[in-house]
N, C-alpha and C. Protein backbone atom coordinates (compact mmCIF):
# COMPACT_ATOMS: atom_id res chain seq x y z
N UNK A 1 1.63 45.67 -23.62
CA UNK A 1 2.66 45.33 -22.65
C UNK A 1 3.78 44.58 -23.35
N UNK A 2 5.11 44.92 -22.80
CA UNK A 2 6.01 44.24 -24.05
C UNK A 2 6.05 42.76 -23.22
N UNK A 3 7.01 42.38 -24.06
CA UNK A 3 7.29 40.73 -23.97
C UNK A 3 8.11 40.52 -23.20
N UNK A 4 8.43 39.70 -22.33
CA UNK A 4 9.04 39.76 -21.04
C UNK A 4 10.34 38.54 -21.20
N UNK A 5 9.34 37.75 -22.21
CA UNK A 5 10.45 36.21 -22.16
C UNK A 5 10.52 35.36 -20.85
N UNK A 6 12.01 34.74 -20.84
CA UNK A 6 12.67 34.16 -19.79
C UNK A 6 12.72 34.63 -18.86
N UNK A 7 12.87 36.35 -18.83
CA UNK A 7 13.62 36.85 -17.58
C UNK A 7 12.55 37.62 -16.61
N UNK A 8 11.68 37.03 -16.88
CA UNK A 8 10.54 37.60 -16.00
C UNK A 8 10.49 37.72 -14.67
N UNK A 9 10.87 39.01 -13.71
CA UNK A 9 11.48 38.19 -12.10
C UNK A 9 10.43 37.52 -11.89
N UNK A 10 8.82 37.47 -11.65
CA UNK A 10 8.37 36.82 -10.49
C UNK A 10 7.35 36.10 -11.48
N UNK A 11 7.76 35.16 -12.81
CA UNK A 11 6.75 34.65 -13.98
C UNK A 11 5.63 33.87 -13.07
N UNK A 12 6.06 33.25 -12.00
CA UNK A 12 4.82 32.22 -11.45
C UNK A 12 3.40 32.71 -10.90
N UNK A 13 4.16 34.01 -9.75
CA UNK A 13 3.29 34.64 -9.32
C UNK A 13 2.64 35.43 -10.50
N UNK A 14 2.85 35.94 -11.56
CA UNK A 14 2.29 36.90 -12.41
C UNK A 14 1.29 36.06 -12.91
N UNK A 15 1.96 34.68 -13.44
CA UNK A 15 0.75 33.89 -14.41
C UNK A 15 -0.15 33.62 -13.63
N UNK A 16 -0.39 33.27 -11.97
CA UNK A 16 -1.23 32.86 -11.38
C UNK A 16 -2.27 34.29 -11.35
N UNK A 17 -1.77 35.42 -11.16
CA UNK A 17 -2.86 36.35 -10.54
C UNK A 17 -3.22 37.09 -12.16
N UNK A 18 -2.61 36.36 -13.42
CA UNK A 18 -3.10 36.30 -14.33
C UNK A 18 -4.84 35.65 -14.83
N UNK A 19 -4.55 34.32 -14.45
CA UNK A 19 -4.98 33.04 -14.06
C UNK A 19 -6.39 33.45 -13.57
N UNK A 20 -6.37 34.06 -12.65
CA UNK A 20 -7.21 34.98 -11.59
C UNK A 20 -8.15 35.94 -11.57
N UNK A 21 -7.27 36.95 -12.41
CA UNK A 21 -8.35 37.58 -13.16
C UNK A 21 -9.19 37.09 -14.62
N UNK A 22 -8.50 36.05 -14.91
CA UNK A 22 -9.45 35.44 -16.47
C UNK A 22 -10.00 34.49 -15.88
N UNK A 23 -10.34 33.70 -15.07
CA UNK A 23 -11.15 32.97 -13.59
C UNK A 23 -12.48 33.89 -13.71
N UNK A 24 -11.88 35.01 -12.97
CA UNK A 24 -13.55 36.03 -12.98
C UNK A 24 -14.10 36.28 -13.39
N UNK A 25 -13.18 36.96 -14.56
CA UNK A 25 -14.02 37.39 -16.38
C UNK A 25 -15.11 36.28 -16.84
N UNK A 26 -14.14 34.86 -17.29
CA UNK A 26 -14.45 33.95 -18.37
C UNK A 26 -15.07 32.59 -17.60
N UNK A 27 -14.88 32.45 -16.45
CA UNK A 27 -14.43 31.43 -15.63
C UNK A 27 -13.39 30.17 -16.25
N UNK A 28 -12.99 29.24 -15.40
CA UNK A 28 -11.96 28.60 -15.40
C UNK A 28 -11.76 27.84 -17.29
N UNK A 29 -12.84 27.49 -17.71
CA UNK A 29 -12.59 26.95 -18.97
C UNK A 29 -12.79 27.79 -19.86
N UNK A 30 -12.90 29.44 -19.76
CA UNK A 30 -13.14 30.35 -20.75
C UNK A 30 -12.16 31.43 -20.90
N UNK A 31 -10.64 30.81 -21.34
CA UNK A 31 -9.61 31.03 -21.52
C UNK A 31 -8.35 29.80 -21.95
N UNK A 32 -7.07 30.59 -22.51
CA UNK A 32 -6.49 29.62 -23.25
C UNK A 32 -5.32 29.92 -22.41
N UNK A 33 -3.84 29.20 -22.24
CA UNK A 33 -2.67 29.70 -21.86
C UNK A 33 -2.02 31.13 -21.92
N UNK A 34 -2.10 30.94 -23.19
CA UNK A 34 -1.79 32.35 -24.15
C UNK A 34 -2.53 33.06 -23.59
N UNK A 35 -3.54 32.98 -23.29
CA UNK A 35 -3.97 34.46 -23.30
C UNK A 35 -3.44 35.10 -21.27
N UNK A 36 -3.25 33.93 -20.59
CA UNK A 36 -2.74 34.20 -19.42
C UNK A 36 -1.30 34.82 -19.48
N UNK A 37 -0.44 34.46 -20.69
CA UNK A 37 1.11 34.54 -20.80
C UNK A 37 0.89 35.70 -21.26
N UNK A 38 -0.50 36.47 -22.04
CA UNK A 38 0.34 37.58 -22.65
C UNK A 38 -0.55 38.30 -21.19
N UNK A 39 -1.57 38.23 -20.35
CA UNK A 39 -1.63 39.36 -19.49
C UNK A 39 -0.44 39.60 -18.62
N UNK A 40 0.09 38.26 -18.36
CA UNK A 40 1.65 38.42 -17.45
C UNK A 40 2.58 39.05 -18.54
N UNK A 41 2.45 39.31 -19.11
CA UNK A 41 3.21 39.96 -20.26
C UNK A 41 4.56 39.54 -20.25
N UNK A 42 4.61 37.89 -21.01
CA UNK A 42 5.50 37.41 -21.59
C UNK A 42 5.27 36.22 -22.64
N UNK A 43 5.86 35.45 -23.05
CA UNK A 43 5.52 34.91 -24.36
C UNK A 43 5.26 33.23 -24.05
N UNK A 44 4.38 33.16 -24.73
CA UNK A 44 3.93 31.85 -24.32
C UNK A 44 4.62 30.75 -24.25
N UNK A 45 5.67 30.35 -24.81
CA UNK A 45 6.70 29.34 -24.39
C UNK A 45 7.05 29.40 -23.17
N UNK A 46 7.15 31.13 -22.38
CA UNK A 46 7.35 30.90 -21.08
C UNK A 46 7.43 30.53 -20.28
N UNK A 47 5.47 29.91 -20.26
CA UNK A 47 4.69 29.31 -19.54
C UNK A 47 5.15 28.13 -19.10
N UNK A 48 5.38 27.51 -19.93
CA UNK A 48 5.40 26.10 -20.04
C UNK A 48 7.07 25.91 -19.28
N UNK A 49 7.78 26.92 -18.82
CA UNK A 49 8.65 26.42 -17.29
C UNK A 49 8.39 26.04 -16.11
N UNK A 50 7.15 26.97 -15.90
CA UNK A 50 6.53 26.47 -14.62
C UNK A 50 5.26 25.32 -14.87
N UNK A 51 4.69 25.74 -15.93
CA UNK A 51 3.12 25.16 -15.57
C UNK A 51 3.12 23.78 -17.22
N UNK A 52 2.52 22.51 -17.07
CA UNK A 52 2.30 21.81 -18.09
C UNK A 52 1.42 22.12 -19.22
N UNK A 53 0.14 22.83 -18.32
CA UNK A 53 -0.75 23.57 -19.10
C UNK A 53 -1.75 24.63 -18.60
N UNK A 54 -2.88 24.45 -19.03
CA UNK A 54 -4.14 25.52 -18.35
C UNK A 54 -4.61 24.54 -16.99
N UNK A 55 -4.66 23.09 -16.61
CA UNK A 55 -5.58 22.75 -15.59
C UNK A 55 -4.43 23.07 -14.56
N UNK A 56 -2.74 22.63 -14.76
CA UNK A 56 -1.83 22.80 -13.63
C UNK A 56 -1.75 24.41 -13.19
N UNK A 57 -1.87 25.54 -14.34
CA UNK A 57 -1.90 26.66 -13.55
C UNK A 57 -2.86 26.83 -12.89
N UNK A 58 -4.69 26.25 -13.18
CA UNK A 58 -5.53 26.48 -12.25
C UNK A 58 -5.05 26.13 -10.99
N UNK A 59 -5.01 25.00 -10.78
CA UNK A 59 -4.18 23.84 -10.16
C UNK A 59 -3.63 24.48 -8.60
N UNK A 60 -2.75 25.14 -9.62
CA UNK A 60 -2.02 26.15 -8.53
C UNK A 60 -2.88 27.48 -7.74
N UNK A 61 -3.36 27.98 -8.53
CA UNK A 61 -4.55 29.06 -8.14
C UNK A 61 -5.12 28.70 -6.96
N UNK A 62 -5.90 27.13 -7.54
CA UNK A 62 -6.87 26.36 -6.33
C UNK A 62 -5.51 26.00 -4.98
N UNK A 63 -4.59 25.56 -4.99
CA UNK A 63 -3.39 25.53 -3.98
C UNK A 63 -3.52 26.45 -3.06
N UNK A 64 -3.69 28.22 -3.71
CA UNK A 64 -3.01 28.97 -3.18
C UNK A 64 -4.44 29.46 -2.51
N UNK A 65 -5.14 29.42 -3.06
CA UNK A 65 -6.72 29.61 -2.52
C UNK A 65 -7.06 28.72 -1.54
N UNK A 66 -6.63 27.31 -1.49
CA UNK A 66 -7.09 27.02 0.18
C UNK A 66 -5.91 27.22 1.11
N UNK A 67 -4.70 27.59 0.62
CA UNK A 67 -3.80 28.42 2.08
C UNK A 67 -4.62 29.55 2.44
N UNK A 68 -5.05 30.06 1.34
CA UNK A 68 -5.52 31.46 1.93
C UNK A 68 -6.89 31.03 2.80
N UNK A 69 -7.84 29.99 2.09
CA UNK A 69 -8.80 29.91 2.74
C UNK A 69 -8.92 28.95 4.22
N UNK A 70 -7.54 28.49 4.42
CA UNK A 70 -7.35 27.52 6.15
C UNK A 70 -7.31 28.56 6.83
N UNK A 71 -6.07 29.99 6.73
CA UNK A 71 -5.83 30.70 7.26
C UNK A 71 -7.19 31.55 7.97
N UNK A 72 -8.36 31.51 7.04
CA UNK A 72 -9.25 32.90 7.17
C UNK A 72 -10.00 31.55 7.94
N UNK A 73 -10.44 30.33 7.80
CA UNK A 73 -11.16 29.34 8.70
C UNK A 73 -10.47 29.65 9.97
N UNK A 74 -9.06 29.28 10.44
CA UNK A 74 -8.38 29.37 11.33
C UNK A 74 -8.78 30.59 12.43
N UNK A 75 -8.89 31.75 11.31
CA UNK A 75 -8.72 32.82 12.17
C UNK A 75 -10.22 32.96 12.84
N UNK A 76 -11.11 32.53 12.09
CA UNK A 76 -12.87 32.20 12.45
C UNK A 76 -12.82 31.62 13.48
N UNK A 77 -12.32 30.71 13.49
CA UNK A 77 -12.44 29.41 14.51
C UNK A 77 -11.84 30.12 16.14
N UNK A 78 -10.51 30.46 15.70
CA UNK A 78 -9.74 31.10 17.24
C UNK A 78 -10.90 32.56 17.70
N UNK A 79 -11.35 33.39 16.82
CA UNK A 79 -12.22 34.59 17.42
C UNK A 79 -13.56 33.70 18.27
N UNK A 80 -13.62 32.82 17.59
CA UNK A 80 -14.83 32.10 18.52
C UNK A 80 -14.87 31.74 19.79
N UNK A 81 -13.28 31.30 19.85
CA UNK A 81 -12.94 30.65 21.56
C UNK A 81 -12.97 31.49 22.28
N UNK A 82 -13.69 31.30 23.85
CA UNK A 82 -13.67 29.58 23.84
C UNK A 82 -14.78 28.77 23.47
N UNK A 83 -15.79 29.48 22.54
CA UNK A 83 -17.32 28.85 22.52
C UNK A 83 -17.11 27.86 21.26
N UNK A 84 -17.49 26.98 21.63
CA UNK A 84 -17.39 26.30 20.46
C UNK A 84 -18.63 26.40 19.08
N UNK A 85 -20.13 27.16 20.47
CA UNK A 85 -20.62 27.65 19.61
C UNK A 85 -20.61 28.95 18.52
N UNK A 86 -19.53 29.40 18.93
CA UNK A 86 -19.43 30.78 18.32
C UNK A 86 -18.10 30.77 17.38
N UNK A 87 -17.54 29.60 17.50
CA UNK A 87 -16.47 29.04 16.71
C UNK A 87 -16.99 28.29 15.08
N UNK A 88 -18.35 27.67 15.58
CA UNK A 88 -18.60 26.91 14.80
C UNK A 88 -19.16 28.31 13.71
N UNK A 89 -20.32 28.95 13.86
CA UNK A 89 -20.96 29.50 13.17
C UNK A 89 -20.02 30.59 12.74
N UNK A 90 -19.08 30.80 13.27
CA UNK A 90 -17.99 31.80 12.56
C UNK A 90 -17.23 31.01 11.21
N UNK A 91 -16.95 29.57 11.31
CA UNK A 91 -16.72 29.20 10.29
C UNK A 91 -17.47 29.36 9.20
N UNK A 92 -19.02 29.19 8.80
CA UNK A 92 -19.49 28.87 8.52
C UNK A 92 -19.61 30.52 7.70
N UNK A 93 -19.89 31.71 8.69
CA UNK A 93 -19.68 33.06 8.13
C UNK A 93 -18.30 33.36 7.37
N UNK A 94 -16.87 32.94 7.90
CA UNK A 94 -15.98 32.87 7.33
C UNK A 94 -16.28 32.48 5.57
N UNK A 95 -16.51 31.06 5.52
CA UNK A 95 -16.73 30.57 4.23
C UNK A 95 -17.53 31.58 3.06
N UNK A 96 -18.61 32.51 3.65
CA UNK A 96 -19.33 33.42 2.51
C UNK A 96 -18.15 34.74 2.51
N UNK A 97 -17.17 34.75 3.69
CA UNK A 97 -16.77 36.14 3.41
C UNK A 97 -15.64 35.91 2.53
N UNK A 98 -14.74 34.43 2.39
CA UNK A 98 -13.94 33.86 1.65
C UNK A 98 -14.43 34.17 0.27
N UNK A 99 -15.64 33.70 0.17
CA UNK A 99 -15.89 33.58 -1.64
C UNK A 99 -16.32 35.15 -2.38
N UNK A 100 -16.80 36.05 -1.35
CA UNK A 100 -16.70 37.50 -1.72
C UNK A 100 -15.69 37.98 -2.31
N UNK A 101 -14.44 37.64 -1.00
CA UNK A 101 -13.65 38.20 -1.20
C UNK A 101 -12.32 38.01 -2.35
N UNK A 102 -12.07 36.57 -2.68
CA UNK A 102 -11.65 35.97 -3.47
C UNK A 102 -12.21 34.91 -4.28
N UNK A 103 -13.01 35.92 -5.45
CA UNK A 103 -13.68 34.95 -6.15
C UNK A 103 -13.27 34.19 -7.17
N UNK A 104 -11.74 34.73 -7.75
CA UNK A 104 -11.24 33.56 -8.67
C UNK A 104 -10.46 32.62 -7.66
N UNK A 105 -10.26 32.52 -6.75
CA UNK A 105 -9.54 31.76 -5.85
C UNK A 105 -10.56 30.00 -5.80
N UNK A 106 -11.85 31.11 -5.54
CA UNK A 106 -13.03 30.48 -4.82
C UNK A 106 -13.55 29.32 -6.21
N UNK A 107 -13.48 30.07 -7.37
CA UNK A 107 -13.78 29.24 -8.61
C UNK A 107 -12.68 28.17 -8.60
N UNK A 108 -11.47 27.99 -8.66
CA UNK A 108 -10.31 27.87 -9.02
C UNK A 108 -10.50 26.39 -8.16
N UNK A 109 -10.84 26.33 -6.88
CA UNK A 109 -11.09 25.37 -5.71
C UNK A 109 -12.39 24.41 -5.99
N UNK A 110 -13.49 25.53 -6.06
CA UNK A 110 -14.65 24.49 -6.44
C UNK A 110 -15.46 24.27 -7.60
N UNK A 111 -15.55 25.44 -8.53
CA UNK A 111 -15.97 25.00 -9.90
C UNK A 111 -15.35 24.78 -11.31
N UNK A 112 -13.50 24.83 -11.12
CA UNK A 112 -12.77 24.10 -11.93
C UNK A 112 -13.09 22.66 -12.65
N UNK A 113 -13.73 21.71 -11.42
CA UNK A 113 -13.23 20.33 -11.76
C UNK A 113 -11.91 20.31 -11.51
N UNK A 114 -11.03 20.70 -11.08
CA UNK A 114 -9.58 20.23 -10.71
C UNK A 114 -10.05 19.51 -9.27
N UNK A 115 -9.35 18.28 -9.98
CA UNK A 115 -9.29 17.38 -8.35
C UNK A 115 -8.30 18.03 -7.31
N UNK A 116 -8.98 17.94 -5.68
CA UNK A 116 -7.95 18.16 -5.08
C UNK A 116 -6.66 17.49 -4.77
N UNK A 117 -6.66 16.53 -5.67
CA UNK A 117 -5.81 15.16 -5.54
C UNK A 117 -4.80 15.60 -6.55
N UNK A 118 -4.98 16.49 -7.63
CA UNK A 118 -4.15 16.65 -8.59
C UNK A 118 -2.48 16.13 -8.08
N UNK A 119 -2.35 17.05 -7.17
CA UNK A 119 -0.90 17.54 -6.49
C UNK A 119 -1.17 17.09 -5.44
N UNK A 120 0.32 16.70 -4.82
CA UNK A 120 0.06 15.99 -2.81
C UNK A 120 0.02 17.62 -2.40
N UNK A 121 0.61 18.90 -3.17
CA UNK A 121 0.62 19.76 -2.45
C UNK A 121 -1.28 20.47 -1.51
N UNK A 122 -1.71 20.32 -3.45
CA UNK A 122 -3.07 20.75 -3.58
C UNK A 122 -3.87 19.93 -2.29
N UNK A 123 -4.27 18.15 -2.07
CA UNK A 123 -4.51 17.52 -1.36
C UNK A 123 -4.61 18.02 -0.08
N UNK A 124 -2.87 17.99 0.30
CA UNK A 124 -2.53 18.72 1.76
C UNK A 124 -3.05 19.44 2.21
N UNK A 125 -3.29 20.84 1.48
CA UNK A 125 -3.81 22.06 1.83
C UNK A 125 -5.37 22.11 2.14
N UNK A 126 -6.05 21.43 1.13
CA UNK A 126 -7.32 21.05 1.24
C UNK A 126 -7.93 19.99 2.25
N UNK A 127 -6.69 19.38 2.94
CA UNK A 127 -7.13 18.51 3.89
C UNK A 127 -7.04 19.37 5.31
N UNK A 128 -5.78 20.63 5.34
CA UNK A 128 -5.61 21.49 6.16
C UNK A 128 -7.47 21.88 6.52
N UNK A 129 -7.86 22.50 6.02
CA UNK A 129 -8.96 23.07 5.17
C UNK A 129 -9.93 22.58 5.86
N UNK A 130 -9.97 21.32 5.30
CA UNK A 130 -11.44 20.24 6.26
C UNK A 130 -11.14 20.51 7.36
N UNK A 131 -9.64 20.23 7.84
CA UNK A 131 -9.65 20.01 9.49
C UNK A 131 -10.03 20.71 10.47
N UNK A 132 -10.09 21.92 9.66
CA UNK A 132 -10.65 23.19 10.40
C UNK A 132 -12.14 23.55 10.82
N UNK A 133 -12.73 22.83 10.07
CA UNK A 133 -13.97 22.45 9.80
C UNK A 133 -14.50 21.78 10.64
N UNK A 134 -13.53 19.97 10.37
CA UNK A 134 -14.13 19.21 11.40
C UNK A 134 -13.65 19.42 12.86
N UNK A 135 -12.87 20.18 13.66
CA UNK A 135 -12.39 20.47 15.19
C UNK A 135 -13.62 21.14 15.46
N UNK A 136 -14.37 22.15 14.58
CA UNK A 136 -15.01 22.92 14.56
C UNK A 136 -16.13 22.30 15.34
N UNK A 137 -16.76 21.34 14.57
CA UNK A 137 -18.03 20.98 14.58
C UNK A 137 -17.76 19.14 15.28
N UNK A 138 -16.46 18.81 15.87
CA UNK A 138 -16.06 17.95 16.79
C UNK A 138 -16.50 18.79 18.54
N UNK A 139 -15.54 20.28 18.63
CA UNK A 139 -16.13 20.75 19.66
C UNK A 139 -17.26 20.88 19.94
N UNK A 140 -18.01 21.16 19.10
CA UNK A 140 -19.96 21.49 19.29
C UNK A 140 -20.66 20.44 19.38
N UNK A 141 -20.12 19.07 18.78
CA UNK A 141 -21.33 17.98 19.12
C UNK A 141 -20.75 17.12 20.41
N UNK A 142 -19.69 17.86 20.87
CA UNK A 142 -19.23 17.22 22.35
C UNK A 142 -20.80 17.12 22.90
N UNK A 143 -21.52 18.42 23.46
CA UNK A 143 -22.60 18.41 23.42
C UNK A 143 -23.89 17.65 23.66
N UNK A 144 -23.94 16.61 22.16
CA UNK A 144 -24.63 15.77 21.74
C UNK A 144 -24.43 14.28 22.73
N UNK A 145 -25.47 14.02 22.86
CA UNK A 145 -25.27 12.30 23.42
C UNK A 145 -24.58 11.74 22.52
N UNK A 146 -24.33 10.69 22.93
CA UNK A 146 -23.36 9.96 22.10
C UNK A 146 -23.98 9.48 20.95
N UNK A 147 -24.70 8.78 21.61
CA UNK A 147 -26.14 7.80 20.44
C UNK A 147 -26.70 8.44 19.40
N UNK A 148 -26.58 10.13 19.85
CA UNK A 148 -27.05 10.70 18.55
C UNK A 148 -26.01 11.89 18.03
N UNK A 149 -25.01 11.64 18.63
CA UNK A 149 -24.15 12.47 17.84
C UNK A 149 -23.61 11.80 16.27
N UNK A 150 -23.25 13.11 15.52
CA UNK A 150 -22.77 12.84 13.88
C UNK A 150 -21.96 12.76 13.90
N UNK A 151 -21.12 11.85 12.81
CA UNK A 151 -19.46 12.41 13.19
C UNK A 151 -19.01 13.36 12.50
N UNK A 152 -17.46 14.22 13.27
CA UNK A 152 -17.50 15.16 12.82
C UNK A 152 -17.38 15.58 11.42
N UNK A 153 -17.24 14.52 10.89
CA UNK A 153 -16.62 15.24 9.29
C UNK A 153 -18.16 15.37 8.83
N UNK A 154 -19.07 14.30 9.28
CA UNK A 154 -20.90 14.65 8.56
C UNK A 154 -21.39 15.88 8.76
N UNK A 155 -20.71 16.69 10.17
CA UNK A 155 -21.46 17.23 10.81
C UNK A 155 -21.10 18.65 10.19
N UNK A 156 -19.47 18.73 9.79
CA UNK A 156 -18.91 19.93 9.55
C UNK A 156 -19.30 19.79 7.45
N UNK A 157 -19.30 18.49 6.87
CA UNK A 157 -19.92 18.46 5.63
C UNK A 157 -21.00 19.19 5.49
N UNK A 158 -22.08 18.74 6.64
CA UNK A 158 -23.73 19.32 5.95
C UNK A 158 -23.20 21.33 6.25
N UNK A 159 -22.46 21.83 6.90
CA UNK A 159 -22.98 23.30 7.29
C UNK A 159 -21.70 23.64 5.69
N UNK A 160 -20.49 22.69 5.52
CA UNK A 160 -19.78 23.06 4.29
C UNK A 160 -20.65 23.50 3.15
N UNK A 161 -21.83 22.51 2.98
CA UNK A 161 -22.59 22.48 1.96
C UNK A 161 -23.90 22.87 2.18
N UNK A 162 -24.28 23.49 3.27
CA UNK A 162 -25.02 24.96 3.21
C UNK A 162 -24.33 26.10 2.96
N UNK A 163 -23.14 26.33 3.63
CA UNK A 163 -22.46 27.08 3.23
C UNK A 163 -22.24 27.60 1.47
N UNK A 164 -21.63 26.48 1.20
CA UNK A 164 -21.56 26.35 -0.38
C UNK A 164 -23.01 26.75 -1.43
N UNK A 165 -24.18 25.98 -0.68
CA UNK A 165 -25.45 26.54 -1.67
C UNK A 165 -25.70 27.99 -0.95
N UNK A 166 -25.71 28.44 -0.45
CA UNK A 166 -26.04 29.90 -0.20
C UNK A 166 -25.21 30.78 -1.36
N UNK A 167 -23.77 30.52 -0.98
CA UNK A 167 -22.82 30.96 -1.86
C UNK A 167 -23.27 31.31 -3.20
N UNK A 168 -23.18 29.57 -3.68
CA UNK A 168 -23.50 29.75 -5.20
C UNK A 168 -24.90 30.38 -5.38
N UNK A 169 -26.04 30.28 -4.77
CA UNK A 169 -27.73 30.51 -5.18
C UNK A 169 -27.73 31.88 -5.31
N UNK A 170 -27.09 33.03 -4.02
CA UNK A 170 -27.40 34.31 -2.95
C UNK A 170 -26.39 35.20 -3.33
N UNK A 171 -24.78 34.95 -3.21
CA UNK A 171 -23.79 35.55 -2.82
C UNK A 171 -23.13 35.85 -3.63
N UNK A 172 -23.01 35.43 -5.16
CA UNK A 172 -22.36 35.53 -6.34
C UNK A 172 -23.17 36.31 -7.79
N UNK A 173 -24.03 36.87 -7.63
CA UNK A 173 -25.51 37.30 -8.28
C UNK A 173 -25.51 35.99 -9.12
N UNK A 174 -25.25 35.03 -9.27
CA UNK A 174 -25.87 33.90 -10.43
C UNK A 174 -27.13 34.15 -11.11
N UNK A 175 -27.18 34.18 -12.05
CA UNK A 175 -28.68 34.42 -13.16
C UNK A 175 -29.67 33.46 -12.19
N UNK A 176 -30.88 34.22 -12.58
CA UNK A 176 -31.98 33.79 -12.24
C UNK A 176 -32.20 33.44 -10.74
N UNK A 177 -31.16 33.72 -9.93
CA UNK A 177 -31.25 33.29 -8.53
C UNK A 177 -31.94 35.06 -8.02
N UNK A 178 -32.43 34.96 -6.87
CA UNK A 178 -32.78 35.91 -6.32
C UNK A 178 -33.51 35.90 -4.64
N UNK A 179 -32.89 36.46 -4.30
CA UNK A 179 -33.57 35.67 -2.43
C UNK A 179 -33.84 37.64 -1.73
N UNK A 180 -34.42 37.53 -1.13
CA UNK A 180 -35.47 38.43 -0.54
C UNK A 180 -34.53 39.17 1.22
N UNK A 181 -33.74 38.32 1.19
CA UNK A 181 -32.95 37.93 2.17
C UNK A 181 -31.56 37.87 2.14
N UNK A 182 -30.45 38.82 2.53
CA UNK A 182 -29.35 38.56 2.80
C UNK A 182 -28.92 37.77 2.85
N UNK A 183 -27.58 37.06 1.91
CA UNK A 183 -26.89 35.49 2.40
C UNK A 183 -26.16 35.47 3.61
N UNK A 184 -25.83 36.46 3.85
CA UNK A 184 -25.70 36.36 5.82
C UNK A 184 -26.91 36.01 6.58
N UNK A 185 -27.95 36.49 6.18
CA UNK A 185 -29.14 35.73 7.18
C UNK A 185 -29.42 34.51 7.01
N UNK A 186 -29.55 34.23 5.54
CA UNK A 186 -29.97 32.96 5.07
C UNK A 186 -28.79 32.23 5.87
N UNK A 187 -27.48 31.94 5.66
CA UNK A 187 -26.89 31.20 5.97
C UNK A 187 -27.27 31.09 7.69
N UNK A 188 -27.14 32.40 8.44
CA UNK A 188 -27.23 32.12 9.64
C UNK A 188 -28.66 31.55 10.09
N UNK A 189 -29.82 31.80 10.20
CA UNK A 189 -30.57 31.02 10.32
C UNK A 189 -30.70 29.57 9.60
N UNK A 190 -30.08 29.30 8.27
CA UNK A 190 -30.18 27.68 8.23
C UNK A 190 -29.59 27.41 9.19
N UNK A 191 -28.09 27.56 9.59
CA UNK A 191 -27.05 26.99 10.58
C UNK A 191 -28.35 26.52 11.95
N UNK A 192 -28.74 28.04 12.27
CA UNK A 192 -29.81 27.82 13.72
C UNK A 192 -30.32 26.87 13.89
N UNK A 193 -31.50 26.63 12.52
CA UNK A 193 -32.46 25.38 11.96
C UNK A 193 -31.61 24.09 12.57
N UNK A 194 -30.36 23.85 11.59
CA UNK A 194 -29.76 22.90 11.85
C UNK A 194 -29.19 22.47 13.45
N UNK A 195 -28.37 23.84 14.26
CA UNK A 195 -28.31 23.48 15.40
C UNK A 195 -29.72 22.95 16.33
N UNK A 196 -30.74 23.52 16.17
CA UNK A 196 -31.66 23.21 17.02
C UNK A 196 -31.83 21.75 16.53
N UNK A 197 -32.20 21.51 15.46
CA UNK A 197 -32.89 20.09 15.40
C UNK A 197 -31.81 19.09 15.75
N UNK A 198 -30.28 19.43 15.88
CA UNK A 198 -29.50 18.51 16.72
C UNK A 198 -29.40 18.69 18.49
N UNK A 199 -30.09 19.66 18.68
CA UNK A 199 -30.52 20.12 19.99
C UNK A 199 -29.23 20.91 20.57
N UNK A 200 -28.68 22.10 19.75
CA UNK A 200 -27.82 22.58 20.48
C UNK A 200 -28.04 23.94 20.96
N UNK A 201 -29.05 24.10 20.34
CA UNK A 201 -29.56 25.54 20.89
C UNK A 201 -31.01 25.24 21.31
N UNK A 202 -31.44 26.49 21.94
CA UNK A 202 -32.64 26.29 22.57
C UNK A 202 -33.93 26.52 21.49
N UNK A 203 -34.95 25.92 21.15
CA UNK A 203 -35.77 26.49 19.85
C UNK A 203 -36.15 27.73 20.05
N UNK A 204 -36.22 28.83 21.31
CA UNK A 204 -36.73 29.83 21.19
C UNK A 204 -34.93 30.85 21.01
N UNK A 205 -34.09 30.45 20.52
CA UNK A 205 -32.74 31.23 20.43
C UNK A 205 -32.67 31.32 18.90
């Protein structure tokens, strides 16, 4: 591919979905600048207009990966209404169909090590992100007595991070993992487990 230089029309977007595909290949630390500047096919000084280095272009990747991933929560959440139970566990399905579907996005967000703090932009977006989460699982423990309700951010944390170990164990082939069981089931019956023992479903549902 020739060398593009300065005049690259769209250098940001190219280096990112550069970025993206060497994410999938190598994952996030198994690649250099250069080698992102020459798949965007331009020269590595380029780079360094938009981006400081390799963690700020991840950086950006992870940015653009939780717009994409509020949007696909969002849209989980509204197919659910008005149930809040059917809101909640749609999030929760949302999150495995997110990391299928965009898996350097999905690296880029959670197994970088890039703080979400990097950028107020990055932050923002990722706080978008939670919130979707916690309305989620705020509507469903309405529910709950008071005395034993969680709050929502605990409540929408623990199904984040079932969510998340299914992902990584089930949904990504990871070496040596192997489950007998669909990560759509797995996930949906933990969720069940979990609703019942907060008493939101009935134990025979």
């Amino acid at each position: 591919m020739a060398k593009r230089g300065y005049h690259h029309g769209n250098l940001r977007k190219a280096l990112v979905e550069a970025a993206l595909a060497l994410i999938e290949e190598r994952g996030p630390t198994g690649f250099a600048l250069s080698e992102a500047a020459k798949r965007a096919g331009v020269t590595p000084a380029a780079v360094y207009r938009h981006f400081a280095g390799r963690e700020d272009l991840i950086a950006e990747a992870a940015r653009q990966g939780y717009a994409i991933f509020t949007d696909v929560m969002q849209y989980a959440f509204d197919q659910g209404q008005p149930s809040a139970l059917a809101s909640f566990e749609a999030t929760g399905r949302a999150y495995l169909a997110f990391a299928r579907r965009y898996p350097g996005h999905y690296i880029a967000m959670f197994e970088s090590g890039i703080s979400v703090n990097r950028t107020p932009e990055l932050a923002a977006i990722a706080a978008r992100a939670r919130a979707v989460l916690e309305r989620a699982a705020e509507g469903l423990s309405r529910h709950i007595p008071p005395e034993k309700r969680p709050p929502p951010a605990m409540f929408s944390a623990h199904v984040w991070a079932l969510s998340h170990g299914v992902v990584e164990l089930f949904a990504r082939n990871s070496p040596g993992t192997q489950s007998p069981f669909p990560p759509e089931e797995l996930l949906e019956t933990g969720i069940g487990i979990y609703l019942r023992g907060l008493g939101l479903i009935a134990p025979d549902e």
